[in-house]
N, C-alpha and C. Protein backbone atom coordinates (compact mmCIF):
# COMPACT_ATOMS: atom_id res chain seq x y z
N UNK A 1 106.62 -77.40 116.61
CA UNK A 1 107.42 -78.14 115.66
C UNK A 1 108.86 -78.28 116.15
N UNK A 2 109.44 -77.29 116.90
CA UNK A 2 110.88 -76.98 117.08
C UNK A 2 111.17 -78.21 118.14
N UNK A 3 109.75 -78.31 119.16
CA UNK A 3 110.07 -79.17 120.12
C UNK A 3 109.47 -80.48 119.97
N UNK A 4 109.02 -81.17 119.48
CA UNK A 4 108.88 -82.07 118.90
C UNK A 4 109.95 -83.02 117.89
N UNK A 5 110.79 -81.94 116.98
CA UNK A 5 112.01 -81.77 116.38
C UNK A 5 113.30 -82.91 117.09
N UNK A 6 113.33 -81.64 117.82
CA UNK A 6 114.19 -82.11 119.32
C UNK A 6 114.30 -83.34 120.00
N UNK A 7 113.00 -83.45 120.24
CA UNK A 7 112.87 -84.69 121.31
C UNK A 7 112.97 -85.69 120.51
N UNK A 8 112.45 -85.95 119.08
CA UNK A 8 112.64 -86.93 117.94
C UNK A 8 113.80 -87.25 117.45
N UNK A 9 114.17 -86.42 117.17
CA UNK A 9 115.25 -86.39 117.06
C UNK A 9 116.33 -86.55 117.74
N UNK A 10 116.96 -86.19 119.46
CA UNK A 10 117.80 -87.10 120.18
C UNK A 10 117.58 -88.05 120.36
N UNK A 11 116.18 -88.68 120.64
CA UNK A 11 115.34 -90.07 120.52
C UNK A 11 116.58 -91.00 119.37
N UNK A 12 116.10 -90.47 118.85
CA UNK A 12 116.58 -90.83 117.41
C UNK A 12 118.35 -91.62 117.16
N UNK A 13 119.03 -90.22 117.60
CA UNK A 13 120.06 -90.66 117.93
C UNK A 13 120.85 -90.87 118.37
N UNK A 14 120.19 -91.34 120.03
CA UNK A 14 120.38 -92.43 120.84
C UNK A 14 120.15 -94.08 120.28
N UNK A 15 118.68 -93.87 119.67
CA UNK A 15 118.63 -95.01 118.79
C UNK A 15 119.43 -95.75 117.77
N UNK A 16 119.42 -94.49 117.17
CA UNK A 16 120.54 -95.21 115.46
C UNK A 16 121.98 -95.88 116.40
N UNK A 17 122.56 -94.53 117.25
CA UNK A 17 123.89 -95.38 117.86
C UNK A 17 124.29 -95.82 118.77
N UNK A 18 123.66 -95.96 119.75
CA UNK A 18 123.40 -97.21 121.02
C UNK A 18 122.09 -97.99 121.41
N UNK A 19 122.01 -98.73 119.91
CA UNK A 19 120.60 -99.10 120.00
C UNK A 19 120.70 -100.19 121.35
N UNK A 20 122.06 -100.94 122.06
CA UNK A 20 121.95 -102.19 122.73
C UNK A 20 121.45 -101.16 123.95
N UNK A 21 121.72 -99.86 124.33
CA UNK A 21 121.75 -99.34 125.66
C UNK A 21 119.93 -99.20 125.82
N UNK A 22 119.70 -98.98 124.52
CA UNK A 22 117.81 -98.98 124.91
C UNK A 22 117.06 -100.21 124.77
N UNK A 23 117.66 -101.49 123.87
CA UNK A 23 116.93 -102.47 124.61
C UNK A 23 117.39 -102.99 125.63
N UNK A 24 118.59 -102.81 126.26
CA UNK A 24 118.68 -103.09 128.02
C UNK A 24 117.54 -102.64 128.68
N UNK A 25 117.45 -101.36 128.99
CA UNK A 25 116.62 -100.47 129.78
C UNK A 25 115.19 -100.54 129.32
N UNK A 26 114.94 -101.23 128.20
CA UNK A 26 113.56 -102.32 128.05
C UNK A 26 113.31 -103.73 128.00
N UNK A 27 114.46 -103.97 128.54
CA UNK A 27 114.60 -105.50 128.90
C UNK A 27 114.13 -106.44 128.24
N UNK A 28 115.05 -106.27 126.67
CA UNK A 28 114.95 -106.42 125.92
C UNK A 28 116.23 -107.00 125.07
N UNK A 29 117.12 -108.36 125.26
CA UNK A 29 118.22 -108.95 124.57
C UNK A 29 118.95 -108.28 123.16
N UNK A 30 119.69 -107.69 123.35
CA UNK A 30 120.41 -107.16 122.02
C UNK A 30 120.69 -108.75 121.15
N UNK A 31 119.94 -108.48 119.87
CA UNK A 31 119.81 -109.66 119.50
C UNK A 31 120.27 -109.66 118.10
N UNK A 32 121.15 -110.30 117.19
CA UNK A 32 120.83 -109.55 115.61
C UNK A 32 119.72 -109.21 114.86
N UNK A 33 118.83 -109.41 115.18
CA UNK A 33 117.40 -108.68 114.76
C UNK A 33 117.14 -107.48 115.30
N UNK A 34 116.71 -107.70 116.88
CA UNK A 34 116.55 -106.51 117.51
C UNK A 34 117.33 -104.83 117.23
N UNK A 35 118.49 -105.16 117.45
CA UNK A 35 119.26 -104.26 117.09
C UNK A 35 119.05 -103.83 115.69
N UNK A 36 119.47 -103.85 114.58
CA UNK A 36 118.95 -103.04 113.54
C UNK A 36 117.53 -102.88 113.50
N UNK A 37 116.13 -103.19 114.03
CA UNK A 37 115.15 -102.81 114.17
C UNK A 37 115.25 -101.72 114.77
N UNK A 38 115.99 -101.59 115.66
CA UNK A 38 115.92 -100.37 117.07
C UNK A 38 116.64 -99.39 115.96
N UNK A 39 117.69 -99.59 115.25
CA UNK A 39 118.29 -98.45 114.54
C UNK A 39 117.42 -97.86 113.25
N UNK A 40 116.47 -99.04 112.52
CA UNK A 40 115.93 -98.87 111.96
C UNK A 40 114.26 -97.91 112.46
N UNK A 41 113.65 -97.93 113.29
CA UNK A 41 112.84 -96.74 114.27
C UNK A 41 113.40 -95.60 114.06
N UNK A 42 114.63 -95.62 114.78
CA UNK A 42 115.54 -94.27 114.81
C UNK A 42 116.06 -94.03 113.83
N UNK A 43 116.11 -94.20 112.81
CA UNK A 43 116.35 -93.71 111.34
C UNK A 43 114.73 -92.94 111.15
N UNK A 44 113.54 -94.07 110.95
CA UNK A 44 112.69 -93.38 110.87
C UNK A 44 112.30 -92.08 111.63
N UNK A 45 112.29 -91.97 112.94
CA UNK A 45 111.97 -90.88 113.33
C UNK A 45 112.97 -89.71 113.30
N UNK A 46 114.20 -90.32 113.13
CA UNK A 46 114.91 -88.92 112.71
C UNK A 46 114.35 -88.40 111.95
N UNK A 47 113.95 -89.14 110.94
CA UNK A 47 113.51 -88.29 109.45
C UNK A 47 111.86 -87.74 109.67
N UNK A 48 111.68 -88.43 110.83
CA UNK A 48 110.39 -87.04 111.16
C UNK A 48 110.84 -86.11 112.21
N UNK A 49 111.84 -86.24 112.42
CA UNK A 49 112.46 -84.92 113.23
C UNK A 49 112.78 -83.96 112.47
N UNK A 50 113.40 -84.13 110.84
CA UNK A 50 113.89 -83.28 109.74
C UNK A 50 112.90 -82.73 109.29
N UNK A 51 112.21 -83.79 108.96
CA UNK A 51 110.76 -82.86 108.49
C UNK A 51 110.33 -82.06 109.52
N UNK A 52 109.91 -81.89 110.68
CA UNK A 52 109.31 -81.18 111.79
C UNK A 52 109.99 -79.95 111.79
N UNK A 53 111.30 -79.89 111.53
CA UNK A 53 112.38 -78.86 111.31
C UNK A 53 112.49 -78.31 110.54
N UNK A 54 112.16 -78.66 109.45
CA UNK A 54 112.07 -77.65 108.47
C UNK A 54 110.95 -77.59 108.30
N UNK A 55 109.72 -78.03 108.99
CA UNK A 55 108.46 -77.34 108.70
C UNK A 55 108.44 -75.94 109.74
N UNK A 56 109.23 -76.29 110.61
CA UNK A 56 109.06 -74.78 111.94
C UNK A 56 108.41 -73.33 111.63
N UNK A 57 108.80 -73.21 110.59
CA UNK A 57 108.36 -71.57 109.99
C UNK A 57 107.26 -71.95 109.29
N UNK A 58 106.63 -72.64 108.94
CA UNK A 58 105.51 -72.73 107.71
C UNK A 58 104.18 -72.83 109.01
N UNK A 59 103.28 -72.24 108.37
CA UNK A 59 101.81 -71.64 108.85
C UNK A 59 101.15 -73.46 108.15
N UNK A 60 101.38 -73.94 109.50
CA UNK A 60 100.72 -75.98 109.52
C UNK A 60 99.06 -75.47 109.81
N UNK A 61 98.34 -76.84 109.43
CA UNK A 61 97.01 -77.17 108.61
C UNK A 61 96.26 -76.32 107.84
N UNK A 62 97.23 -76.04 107.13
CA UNK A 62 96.53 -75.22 105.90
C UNK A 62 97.09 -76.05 105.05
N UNK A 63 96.57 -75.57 103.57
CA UNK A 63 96.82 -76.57 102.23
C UNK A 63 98.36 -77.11 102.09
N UNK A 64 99.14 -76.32 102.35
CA UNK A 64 100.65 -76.78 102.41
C UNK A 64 101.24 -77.52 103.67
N UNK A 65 100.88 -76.89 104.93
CA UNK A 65 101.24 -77.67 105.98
C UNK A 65 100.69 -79.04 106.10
N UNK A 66 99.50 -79.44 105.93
CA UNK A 66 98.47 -80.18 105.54
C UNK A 66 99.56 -81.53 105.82
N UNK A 67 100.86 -81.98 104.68
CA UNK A 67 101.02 -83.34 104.59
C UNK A 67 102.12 -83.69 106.26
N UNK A 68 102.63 -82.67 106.47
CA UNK A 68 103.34 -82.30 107.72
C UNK A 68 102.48 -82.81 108.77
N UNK A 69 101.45 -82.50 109.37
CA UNK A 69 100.34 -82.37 110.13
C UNK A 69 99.71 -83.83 110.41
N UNK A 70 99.53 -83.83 109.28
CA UNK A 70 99.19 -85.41 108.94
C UNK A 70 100.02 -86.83 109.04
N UNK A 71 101.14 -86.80 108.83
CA UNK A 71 101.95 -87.36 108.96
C UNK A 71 102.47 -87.68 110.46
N UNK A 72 102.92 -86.59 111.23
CA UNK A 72 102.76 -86.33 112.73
C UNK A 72 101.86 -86.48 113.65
N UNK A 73 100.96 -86.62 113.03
CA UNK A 73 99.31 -87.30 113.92
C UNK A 73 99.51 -88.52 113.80
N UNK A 74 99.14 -89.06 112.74
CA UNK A 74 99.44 -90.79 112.45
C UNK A 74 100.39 -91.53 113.25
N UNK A 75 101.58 -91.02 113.04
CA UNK A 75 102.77 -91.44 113.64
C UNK A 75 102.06 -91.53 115.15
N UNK A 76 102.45 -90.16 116.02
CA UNK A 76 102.15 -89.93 117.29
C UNK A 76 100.85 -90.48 117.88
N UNK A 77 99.62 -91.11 116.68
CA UNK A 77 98.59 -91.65 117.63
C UNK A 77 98.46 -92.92 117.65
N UNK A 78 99.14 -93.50 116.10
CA UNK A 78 99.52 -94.84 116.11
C UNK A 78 100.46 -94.99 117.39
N UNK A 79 101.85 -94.11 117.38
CA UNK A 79 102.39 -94.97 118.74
C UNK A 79 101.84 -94.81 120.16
N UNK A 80 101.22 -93.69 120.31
CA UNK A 80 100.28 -93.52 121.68
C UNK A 80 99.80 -94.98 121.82
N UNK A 81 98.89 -95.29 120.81
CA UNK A 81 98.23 -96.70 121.54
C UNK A 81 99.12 -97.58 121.25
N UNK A 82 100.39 -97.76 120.77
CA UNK A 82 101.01 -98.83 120.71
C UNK A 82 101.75 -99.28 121.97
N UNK A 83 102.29 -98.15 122.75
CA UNK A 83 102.88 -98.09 123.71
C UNK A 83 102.05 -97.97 124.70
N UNK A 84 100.60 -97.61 124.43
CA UNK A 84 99.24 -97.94 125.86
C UNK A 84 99.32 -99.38 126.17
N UNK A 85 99.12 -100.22 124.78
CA UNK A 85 99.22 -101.53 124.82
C UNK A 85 100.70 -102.28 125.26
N UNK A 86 101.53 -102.12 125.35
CA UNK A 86 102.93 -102.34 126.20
C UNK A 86 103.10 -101.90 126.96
N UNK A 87 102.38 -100.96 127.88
CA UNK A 87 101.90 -100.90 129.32
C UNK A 87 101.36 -101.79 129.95
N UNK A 88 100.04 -102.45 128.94
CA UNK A 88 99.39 -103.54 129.64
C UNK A 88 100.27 -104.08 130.37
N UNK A 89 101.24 -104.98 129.43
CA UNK A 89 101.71 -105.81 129.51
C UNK A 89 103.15 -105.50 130.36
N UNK A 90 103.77 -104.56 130.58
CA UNK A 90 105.07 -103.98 131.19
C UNK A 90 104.71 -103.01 131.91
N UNK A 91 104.20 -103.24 133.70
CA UNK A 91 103.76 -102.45 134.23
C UNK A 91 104.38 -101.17 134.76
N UNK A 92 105.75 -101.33 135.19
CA UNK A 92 106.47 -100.46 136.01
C UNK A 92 107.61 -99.99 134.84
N UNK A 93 107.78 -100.26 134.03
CA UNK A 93 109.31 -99.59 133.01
C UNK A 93 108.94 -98.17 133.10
N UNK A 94 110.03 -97.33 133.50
CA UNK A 94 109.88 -95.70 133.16
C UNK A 94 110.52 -95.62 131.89
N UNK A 95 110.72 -95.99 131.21
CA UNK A 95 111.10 -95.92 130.37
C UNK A 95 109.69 -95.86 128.92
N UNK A 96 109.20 -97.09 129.06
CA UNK A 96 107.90 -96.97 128.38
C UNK A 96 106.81 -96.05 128.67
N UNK A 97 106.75 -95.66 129.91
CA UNK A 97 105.53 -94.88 130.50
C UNK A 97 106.43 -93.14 129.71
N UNK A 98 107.59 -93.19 130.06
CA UNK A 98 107.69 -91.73 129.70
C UNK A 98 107.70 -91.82 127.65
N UNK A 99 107.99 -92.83 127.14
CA UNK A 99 107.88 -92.70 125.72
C UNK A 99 105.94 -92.22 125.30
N UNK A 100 105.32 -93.08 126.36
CA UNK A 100 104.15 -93.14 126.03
C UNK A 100 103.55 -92.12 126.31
N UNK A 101 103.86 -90.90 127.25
CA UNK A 101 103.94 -89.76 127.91
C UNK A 101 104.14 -88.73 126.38
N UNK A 102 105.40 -88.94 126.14
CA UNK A 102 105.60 -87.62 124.72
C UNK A 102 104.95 -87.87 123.59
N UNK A 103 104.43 -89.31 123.14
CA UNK A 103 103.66 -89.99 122.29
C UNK A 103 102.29 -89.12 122.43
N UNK A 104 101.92 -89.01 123.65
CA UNK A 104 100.44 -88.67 123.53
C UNK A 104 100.12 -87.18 123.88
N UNK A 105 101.42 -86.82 124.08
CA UNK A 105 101.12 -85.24 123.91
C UNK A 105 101.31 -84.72 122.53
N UNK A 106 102.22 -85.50 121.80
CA UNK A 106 102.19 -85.29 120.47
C UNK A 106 100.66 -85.33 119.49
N UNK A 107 100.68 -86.34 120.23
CA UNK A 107 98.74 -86.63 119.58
C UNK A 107 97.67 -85.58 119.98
N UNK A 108 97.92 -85.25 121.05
CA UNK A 108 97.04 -84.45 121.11
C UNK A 108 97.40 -82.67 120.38
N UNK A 109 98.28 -82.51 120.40
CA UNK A 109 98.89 -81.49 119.61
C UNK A 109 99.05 -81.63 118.18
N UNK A 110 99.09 -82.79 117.31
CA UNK A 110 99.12 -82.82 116.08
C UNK A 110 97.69 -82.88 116.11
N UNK A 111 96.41 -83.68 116.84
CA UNK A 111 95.46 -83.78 116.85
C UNK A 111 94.47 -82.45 116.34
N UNK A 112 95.03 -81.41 117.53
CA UNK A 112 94.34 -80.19 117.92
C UNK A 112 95.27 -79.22 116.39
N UNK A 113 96.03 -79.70 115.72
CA UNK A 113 96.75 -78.92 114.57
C UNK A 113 95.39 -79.22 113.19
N UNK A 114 95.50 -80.89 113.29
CA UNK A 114 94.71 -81.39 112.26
C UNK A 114 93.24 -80.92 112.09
N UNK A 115 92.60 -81.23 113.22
CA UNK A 115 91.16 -81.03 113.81
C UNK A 115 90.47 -79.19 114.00
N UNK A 116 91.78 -78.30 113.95
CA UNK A 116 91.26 -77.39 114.77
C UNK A 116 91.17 -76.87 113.43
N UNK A 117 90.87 -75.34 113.46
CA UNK A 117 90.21 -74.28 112.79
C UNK A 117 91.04 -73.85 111.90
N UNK A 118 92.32 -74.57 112.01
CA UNK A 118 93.58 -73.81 110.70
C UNK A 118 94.07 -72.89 110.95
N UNK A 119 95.31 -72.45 110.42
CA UNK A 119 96.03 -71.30 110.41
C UNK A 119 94.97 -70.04 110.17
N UNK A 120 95.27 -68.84 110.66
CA UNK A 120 94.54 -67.51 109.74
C UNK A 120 95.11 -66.95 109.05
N UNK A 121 94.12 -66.50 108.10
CA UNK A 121 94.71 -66.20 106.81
C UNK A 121 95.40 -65.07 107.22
N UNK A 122 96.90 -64.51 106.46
CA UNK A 122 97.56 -63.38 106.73
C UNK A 122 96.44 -61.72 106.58
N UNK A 123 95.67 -62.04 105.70
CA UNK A 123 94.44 -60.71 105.55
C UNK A 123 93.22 -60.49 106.16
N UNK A 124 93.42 -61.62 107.28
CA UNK A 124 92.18 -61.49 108.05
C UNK A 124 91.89 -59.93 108.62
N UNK A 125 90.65 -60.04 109.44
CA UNK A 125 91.09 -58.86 110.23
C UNK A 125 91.77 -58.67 111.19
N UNK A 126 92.10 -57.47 111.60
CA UNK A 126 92.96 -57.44 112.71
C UNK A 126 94.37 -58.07 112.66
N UNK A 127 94.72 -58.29 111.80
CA UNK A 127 95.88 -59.20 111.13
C UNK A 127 97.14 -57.80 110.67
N UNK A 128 97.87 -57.80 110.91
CA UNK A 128 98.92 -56.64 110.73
C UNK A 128 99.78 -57.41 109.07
N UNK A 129 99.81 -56.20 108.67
CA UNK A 129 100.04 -56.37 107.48
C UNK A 129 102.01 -56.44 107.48
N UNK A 130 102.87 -57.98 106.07
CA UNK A 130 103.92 -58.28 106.43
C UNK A 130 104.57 -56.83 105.57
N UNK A 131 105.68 -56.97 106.63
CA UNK A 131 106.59 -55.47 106.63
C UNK A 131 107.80 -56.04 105.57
């Protein structure tokens, strides 16, 4: 969560306040549309950087972590293939290949959060009891 946080979050705001410097380097016209779109992303994902952050301490896919989990999958697998598909089409940008890079490790990590076996319960066995 902490690192995920992070990376969303400077993402973020690089986005909100030099949105013209990242559609250069996607070759992409700072346009009056473009530009508040680009700030508007980075608004959004800040605010899944906040959430990610203050989920850090909470025991995720269990009943409470649950909307956290979920939320962070969607996001991260919706943009995985969004940015597979702007590969097609934009072969060489490092720029896209490395977004599409943290996109799909996210997926597979919110994936393996959502999908897998859940937190254990604090009374399992072998489970040390909180001090």
């Amino acid at each position: 969560m902490e690192a995920s946080a992070i990376v969303l979050g400077s993402s973020a705001v690089v986005l909100i306040f030099a949105p013209e410097n990242v559609l250069a380097s996607l070759a992409i016209a700072p346009s009056p549309t473009a530009v508040p779109l680009a700030q508007l992303y980075g608004a959004a994902i800040f605010g899944f950087s906040q959430i990610f952050w203050t989920a850090r301490g909470m025991l995720l896919g269990g009943i409470y972590g649950r909307a956290v989990v979920v939320g962070g999958f969607t996001n991260s697998f919706v943009g995985a293939f969004v940015l597979l598909h702007a590969l097609l089409a934009v072969h060489a940008n490092p720029v896209v290949w490395g977004a599409c890079a943290v996109y799909v490790i996210l997926a597979i990590v919110f994936g393996a959060l959502m999908f897998g076996r859940g937190p254990a319960s604090p009374a399992a066995p072998g489970s040390t009891p909180p001090r």
